[in-house]
N, C-alpha and C. Protein backbone atom coordinates (compact mmCIF):
# COMPACT_ATOMS: atom_id res chain seq x y z
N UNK A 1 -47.74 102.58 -34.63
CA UNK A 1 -46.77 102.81 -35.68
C UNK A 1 -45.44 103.18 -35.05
N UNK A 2 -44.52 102.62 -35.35
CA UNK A 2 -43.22 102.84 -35.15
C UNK A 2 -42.47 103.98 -35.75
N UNK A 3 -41.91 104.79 -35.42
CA UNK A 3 -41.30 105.91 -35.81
C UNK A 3 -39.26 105.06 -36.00
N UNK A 4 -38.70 106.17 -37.07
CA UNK A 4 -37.49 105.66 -37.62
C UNK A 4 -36.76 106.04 -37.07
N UNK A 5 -35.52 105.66 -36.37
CA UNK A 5 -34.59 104.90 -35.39
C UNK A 5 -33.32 106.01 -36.13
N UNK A 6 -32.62 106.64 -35.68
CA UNK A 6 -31.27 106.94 -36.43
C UNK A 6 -30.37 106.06 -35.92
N UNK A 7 -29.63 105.68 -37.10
CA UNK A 7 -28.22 104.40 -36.99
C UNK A 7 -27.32 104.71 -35.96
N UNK A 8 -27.17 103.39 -35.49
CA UNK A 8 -25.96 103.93 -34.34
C UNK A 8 -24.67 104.18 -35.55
N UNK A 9 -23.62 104.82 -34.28
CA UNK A 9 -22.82 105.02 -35.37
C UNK A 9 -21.57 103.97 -35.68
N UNK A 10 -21.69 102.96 -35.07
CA UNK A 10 -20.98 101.97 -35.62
C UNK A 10 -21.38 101.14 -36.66
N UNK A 11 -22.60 101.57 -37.13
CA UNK A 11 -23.51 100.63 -38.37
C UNK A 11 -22.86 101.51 -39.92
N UNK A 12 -23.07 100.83 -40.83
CA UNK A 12 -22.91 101.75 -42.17
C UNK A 12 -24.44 101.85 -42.62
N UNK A 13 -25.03 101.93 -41.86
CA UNK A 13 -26.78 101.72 -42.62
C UNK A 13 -27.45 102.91 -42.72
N UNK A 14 -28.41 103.23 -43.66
CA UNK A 14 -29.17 104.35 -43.06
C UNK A 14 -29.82 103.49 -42.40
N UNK A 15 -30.74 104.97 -42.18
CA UNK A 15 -32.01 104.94 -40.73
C UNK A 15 -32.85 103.97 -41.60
N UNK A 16 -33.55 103.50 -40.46
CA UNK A 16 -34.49 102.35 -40.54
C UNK A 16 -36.24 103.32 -41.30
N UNK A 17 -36.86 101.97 -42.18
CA UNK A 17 -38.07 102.54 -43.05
C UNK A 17 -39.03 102.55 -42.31
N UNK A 18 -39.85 104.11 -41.39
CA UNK A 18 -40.87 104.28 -40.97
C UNK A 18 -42.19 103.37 -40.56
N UNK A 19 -42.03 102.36 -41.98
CA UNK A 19 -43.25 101.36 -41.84
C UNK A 19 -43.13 100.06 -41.07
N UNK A 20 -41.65 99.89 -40.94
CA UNK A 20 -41.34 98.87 -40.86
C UNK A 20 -41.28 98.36 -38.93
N UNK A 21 -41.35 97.33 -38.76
CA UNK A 21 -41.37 97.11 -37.12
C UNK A 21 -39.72 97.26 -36.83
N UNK A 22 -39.21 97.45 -35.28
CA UNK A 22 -37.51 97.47 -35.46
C UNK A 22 -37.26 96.18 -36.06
N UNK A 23 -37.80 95.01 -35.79
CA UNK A 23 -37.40 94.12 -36.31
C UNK A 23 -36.99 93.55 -37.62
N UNK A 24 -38.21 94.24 -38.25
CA UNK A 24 -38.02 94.12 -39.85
C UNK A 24 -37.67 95.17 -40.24
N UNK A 25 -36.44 95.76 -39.90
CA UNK A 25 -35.81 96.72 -40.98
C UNK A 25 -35.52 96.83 -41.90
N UNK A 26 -35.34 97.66 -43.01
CA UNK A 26 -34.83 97.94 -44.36
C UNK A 26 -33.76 98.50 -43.81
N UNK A 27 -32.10 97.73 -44.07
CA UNK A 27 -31.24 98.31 -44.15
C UNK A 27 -30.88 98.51 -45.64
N UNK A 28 -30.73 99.45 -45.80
CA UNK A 28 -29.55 100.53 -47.09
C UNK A 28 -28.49 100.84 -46.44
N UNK A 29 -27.24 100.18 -47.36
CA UNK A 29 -25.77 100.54 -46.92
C UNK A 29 -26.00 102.02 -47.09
N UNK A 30 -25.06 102.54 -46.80
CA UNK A 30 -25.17 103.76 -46.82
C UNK A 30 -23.83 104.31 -48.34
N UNK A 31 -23.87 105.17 -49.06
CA UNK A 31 -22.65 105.31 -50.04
C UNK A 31 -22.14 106.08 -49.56
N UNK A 32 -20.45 106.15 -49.60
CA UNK A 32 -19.56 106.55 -48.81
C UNK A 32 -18.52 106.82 -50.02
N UNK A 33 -17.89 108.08 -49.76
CA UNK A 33 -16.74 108.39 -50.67
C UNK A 33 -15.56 106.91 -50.70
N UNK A 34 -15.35 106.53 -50.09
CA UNK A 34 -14.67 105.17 -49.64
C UNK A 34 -15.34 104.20 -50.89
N UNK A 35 -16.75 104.14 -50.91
CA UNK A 35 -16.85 102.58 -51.25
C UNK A 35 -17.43 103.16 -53.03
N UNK A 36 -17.31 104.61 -53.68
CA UNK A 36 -17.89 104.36 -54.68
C UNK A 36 -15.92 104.95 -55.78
N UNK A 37 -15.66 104.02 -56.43
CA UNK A 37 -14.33 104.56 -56.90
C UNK A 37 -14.73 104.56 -58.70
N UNK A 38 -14.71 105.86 -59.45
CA UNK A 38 -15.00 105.79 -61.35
C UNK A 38 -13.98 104.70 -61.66
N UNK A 39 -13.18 104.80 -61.02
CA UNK A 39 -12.16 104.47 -61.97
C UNK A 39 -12.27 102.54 -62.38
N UNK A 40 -12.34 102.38 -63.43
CA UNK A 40 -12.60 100.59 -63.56
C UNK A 40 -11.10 100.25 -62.86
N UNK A 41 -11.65 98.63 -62.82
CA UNK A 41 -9.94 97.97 -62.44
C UNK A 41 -9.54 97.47 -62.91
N UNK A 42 -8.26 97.84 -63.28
CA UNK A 42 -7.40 97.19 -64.41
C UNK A 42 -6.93 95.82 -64.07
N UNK A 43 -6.52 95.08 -64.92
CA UNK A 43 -5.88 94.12 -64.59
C UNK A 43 -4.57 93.93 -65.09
N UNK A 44 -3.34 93.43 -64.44
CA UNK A 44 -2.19 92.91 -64.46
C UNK A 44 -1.47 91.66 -65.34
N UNK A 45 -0.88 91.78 -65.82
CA UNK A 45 -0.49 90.12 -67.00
C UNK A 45 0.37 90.05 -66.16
N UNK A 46 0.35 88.88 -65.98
CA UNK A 46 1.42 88.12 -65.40
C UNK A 46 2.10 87.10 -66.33
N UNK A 47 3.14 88.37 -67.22
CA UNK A 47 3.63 87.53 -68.86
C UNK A 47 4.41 86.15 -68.17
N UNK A 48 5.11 85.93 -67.10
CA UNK A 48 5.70 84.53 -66.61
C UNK A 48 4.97 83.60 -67.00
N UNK A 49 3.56 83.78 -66.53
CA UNK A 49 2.69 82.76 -66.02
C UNK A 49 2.18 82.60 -67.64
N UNK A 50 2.15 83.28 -68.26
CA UNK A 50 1.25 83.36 -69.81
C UNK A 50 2.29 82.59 -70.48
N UNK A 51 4.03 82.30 -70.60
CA UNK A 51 4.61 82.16 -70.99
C UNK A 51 5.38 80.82 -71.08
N UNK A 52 4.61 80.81 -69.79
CA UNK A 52 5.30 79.00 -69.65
C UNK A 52 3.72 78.06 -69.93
N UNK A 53 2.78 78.96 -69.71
CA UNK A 53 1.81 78.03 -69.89
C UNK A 53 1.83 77.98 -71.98
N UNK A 54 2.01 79.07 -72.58
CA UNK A 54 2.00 78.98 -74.20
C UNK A 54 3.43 77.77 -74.31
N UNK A 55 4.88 77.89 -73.80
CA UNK A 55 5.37 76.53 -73.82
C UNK A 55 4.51 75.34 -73.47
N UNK A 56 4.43 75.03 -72.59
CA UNK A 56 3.54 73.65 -71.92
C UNK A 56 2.52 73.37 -73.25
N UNK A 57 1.58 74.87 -73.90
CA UNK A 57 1.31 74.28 -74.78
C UNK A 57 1.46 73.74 -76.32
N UNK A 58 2.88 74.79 -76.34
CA UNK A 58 3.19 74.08 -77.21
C UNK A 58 3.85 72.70 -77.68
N UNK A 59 4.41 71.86 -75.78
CA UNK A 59 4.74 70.68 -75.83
C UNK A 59 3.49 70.16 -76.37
N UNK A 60 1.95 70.63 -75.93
CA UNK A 60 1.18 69.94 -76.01
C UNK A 60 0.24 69.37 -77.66
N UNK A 61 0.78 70.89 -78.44
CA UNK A 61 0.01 70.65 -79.38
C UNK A 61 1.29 69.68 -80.52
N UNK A 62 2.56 69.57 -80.48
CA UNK A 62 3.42 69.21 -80.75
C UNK A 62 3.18 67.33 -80.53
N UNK A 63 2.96 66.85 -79.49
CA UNK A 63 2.35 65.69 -78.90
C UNK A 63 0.94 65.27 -79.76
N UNK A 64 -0.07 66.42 -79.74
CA UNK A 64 -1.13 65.79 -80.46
C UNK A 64 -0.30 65.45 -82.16
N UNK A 65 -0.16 66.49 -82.76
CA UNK A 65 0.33 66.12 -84.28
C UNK A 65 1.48 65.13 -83.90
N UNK A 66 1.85 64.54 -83.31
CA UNK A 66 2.43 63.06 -83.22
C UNK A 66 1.35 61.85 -83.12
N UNK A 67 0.78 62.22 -82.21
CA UNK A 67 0.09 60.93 -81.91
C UNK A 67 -1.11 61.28 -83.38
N UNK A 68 -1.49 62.16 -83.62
CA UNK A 68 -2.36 61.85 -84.77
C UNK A 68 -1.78 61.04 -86.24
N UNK A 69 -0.81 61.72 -86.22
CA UNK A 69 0.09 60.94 -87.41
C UNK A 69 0.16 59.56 -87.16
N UNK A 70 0.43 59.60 -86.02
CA UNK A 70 0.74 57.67 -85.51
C UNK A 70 -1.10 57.14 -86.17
N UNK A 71 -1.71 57.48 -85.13
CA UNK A 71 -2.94 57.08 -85.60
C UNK A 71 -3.69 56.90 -86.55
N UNK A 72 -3.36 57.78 -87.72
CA UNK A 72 -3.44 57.72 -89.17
C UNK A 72 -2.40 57.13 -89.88
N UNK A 73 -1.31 56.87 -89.21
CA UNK A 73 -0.42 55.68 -90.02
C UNK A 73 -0.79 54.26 -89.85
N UNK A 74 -1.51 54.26 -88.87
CA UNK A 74 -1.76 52.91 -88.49
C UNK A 74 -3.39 52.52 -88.77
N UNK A 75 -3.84 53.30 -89.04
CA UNK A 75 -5.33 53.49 -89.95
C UNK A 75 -4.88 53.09 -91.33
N UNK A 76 -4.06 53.96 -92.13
CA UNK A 76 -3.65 54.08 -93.40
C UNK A 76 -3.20 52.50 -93.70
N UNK A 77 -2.62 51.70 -92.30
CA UNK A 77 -2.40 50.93 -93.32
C UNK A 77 -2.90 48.94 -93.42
N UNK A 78 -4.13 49.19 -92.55
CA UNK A 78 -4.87 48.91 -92.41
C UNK A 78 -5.92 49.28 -93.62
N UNK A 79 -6.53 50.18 -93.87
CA UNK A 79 -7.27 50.73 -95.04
C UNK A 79 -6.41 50.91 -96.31
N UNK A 80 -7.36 50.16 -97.65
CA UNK A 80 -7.05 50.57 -98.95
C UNK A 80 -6.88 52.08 -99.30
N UNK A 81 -5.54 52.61 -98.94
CA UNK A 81 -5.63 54.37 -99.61
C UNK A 81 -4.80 54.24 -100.49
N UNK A 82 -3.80 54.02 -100.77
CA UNK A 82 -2.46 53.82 -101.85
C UNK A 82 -1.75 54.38 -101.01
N UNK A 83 -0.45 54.21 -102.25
CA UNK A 83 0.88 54.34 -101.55
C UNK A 83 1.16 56.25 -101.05
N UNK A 84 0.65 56.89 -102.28
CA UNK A 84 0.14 58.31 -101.96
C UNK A 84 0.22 59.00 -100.80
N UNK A 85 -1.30 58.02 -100.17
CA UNK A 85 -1.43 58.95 -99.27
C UNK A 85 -0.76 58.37 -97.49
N UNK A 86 -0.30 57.48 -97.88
CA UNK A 86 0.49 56.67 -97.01
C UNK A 86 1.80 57.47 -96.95
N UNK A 87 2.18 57.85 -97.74
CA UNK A 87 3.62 58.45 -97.96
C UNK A 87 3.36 59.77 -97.81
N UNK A 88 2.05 60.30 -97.52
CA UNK A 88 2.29 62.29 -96.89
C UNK A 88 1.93 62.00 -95.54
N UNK A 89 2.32 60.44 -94.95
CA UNK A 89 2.56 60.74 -93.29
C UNK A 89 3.58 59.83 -92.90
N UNK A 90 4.71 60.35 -93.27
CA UNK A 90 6.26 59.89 -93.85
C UNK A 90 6.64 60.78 -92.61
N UNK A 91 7.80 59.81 -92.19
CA UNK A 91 8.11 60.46 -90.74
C UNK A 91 8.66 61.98 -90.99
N UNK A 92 9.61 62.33 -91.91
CA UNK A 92 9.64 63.64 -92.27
C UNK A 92 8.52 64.88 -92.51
N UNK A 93 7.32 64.51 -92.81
CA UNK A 93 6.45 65.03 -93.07
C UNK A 93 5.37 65.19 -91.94
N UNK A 94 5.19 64.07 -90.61
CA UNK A 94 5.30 64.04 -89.15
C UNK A 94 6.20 65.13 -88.33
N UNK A 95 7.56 64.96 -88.44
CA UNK A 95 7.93 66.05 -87.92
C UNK A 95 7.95 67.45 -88.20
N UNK A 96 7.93 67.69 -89.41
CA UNK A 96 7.47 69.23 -89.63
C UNK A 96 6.09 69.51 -89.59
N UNK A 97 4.74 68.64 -89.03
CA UNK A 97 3.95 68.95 -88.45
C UNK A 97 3.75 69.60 -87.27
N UNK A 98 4.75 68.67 -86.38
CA UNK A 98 4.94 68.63 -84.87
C UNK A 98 5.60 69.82 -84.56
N UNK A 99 6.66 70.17 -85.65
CA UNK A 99 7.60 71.37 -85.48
C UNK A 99 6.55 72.67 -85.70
N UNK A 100 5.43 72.67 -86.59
CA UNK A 100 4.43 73.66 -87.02
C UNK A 100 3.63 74.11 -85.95
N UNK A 101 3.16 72.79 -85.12
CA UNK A 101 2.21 72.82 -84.17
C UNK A 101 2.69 73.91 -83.06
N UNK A 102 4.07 73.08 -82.83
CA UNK A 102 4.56 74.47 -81.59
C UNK A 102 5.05 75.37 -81.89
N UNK A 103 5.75 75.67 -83.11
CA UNK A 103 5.40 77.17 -83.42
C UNK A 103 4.12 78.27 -83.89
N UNK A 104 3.26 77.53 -84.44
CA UNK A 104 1.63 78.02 -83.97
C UNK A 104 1.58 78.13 -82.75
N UNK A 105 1.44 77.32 -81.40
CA UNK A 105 1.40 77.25 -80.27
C UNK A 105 1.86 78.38 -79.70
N UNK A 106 3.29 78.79 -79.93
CA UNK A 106 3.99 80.14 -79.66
C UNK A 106 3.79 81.40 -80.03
N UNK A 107 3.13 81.22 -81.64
CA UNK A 107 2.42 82.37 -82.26
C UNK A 107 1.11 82.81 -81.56
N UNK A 108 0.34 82.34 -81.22
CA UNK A 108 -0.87 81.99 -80.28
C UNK A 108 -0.16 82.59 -78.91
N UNK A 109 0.64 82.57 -78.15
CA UNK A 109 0.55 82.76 -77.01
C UNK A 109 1.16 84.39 -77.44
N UNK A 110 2.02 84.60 -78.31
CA UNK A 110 2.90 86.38 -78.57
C UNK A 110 1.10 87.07 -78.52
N UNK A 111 0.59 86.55 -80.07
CA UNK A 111 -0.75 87.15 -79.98
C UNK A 111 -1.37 87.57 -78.86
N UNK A 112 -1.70 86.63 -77.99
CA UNK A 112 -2.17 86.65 -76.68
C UNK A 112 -1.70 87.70 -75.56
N UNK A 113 -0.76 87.86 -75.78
CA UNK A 113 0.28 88.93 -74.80
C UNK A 113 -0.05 90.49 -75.73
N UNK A 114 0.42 90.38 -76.64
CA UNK A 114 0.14 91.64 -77.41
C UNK A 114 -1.51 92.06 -77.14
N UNK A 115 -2.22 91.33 -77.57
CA UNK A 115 -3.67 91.78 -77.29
C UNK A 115 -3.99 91.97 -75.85
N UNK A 116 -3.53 91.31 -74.64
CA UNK A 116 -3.52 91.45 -73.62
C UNK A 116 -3.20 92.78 -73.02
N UNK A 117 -2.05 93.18 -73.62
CA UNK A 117 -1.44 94.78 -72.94
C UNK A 117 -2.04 96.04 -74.09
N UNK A 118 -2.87 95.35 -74.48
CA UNK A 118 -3.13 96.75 -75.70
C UNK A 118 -4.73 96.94 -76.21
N UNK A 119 -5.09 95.91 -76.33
CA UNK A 119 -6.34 95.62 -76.73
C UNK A 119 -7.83 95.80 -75.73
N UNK A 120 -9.05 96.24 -75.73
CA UNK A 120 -10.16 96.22 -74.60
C UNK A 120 -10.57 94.81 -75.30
N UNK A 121 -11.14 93.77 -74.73
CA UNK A 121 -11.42 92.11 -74.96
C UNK A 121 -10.70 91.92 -75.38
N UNK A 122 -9.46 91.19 -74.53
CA UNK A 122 -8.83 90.66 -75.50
C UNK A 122 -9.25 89.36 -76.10
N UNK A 123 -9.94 88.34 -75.35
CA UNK A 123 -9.68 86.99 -75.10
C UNK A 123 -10.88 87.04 -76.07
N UNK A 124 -11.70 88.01 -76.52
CA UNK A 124 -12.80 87.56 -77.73
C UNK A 124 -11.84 88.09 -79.03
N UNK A 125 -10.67 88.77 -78.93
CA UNK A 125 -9.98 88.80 -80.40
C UNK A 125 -9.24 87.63 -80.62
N UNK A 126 -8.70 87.18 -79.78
CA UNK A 126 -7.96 86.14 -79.22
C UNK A 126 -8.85 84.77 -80.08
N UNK A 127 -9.47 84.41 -79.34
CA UNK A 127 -10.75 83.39 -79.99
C UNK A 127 -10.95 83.84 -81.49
N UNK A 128 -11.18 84.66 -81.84
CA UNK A 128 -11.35 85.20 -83.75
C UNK A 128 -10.53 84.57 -84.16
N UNK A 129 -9.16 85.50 -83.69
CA UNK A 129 -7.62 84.49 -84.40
C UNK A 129 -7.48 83.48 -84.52
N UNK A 130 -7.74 82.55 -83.49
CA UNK A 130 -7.57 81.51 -83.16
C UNK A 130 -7.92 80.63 -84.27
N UNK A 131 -9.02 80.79 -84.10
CA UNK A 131 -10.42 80.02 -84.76
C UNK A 131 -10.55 80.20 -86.41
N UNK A 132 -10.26 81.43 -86.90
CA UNK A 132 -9.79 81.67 -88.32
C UNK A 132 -8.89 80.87 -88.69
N UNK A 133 -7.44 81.15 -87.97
CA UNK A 133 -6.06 80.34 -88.00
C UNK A 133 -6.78 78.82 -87.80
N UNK A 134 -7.36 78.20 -87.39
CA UNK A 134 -7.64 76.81 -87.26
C UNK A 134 -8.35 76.63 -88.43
N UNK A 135 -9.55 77.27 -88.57
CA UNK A 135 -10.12 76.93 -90.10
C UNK A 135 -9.26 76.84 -91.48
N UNK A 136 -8.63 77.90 -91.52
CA UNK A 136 -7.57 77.61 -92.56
C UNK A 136 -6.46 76.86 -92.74
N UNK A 137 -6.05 76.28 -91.78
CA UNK A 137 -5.36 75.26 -91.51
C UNK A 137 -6.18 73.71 -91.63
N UNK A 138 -7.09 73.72 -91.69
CA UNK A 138 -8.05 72.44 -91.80
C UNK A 138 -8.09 72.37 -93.70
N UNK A 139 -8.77 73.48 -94.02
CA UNK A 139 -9.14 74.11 -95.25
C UNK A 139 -7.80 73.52 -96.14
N UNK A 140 -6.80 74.12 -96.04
CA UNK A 140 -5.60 74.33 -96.74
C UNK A 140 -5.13 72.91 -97.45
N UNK A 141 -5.08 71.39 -96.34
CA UNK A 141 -4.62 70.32 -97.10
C UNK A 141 -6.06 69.67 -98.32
N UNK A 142 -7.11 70.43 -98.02
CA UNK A 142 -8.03 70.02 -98.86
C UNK A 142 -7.82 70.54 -100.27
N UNK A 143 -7.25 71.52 -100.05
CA UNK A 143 -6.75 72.26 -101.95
C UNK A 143 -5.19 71.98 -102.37
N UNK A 144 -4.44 71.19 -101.41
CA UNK A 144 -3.45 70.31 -102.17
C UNK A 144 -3.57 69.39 -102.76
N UNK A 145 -2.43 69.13 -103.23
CA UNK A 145 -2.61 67.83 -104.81
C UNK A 145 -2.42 66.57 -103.83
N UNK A 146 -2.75 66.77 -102.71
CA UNK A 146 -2.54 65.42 -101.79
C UNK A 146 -3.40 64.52 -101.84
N UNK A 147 -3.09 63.36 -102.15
CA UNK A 147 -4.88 62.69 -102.23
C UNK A 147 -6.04 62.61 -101.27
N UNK A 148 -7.22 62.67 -101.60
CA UNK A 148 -7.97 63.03 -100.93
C UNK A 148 -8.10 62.58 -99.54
N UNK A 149 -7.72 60.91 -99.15
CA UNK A 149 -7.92 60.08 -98.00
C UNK A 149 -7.10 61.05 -96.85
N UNK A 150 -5.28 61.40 -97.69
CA UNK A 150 -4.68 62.15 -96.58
C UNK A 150 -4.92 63.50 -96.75
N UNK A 151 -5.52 63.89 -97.16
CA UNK A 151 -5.86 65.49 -97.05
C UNK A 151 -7.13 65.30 -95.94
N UNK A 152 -8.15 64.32 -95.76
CA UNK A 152 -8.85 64.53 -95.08
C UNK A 152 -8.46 64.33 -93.80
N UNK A 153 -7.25 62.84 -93.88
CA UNK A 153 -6.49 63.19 -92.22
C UNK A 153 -5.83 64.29 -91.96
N UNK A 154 -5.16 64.80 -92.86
CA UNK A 154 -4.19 65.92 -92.27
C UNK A 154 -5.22 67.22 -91.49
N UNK A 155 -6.14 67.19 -92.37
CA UNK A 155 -7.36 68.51 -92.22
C UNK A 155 -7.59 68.00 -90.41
N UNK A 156 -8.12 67.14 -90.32
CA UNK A 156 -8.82 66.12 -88.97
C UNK A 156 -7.54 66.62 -88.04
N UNK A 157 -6.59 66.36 -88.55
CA UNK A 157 -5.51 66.58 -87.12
C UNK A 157 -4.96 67.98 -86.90
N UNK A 158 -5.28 68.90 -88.16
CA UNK A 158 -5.09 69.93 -87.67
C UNK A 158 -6.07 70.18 -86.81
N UNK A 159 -7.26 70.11 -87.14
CA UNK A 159 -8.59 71.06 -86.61
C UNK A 159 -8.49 70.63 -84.82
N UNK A 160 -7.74 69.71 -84.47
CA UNK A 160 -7.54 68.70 -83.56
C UNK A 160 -6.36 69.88 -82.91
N UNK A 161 -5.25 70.26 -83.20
CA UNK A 161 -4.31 70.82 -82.93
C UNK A 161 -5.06 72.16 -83.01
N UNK A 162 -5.63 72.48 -83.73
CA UNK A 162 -5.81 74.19 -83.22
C UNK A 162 -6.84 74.25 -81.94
N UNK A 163 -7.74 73.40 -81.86
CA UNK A 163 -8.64 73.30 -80.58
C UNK A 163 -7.82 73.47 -79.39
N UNK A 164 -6.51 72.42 -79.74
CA UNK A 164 -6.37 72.22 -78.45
C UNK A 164 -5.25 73.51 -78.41
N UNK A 165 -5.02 74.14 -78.95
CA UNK A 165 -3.76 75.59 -78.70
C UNK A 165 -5.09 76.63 -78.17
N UNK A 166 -6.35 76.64 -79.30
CA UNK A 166 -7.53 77.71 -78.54
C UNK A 166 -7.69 77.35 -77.41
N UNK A 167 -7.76 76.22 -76.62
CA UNK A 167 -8.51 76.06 -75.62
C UNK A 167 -7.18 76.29 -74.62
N UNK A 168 -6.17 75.58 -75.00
CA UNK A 168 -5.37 76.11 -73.89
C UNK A 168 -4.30 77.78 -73.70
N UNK A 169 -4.03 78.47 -74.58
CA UNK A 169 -3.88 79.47 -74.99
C UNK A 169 -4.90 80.20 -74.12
N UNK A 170 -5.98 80.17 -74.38
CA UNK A 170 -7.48 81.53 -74.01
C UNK A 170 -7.42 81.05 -72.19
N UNK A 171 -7.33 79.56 -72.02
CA UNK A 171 -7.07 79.44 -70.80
C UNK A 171 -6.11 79.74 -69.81
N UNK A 172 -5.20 79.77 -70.61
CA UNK A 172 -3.39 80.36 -69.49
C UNK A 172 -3.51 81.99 -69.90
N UNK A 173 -3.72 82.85 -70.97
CA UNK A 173 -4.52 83.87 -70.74
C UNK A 173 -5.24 84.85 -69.77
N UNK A 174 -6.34 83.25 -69.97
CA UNK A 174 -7.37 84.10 -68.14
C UNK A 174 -6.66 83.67 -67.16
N UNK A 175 -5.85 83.19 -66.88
CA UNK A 175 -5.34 82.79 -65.82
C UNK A 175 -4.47 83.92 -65.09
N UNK A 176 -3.83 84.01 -66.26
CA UNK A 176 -2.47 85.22 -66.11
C UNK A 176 -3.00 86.58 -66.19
N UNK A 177 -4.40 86.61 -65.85
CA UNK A 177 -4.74 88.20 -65.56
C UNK A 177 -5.23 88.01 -63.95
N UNK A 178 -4.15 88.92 -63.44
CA UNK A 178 -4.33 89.16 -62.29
C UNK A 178 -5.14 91.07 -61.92
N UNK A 179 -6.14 90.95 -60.58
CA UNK A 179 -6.21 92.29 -60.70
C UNK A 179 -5.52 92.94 -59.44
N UNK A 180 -5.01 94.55 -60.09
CA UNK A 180 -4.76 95.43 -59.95
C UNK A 180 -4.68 95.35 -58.57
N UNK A 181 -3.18 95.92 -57.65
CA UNK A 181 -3.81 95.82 -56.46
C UNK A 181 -3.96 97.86 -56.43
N UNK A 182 -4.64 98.01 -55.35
CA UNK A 182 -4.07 99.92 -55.33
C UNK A 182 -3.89 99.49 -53.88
């Protein structure tokens, strides 16, 4: 039987387990005022980085409600819908989509910052908002007097535009948390 070895002192280990051969040691780090700290680690926003990425997305969600409109204009007129619903994706009615999208987009990223410096999770309140704000925005052209064909596109391209602000929003978010140096 092998008897237990005290650590040299350049090791952080305790002493080696009685049973064990030297070879097969049980090392245990050893805990050291150094390596055990209460304090959690905070993390850092890096509002720059949060700020150009909520622009970028709001070029981006601005771009989708274009190209969806295109795509449903060119559906619409191809398909029997009437003149109706052909005419609530009237280029005027296109651009104050596009104009909506990136100011959602921007609303989405303030949110994001605010919950970031104030909030414990942010990025699961973050996602709530998000995702509420997208449902009701889908919801909403279905209880206008719009006819039904374009209420169901408009609904389709929102739900399309809020995905893509949640997904990129929650993503430039985690990005822009940096941790703490001490």
């Amino acid at each position: 039987m092998t008897t237990a070895t005290t650590p040299r002192a350049d090791t952080p280990y305790a002493t080696t387990h009685p049973f064990y051969a030297d070879d097969d040691t049980l090392r245990i780090p050893l805990v050291t005022p150094q390596t055990i700290d209460a304090r959690p680690t905070a993390s850092v926003l890096d509002a720059t980085r949060l700020w150009t990425g909520g622009l970028a997305t709001a070029a981006v969600a601005a771009l989708v409600g274009l190209v969806g409109t295109l795509v449903i204009r060119v559906l619409f007129e191809y398909a029997p819908v009437g003149a109706g619903a052909t005419r609530a994706f009237g280029t005027g009615n296109a651009a104050m989509l596009c104009l909506f999208a990136a100011v959602a987009a921007l609303a989405a990223t303030g949110i994001a910052h605010l919950l970031m410096v104030s909030t414990p999770e942010p990025l699961s309140y973050l996602g709530w908002i998000i995702g509420l704000s997208t449902a009701a925005a889908v919801v909403l052209p279905l209880l206008s007097s719009v006819p039904t064909a374009a209420a169901v596109a408009i609904a389709v391209v929102n739900l399309v535009i809020g995905l893509a602000i949640g997904s990129l929003v929650v993503g430039t978010a985690m990005s822009a948390r940096r941790p703490a140096t001490r």
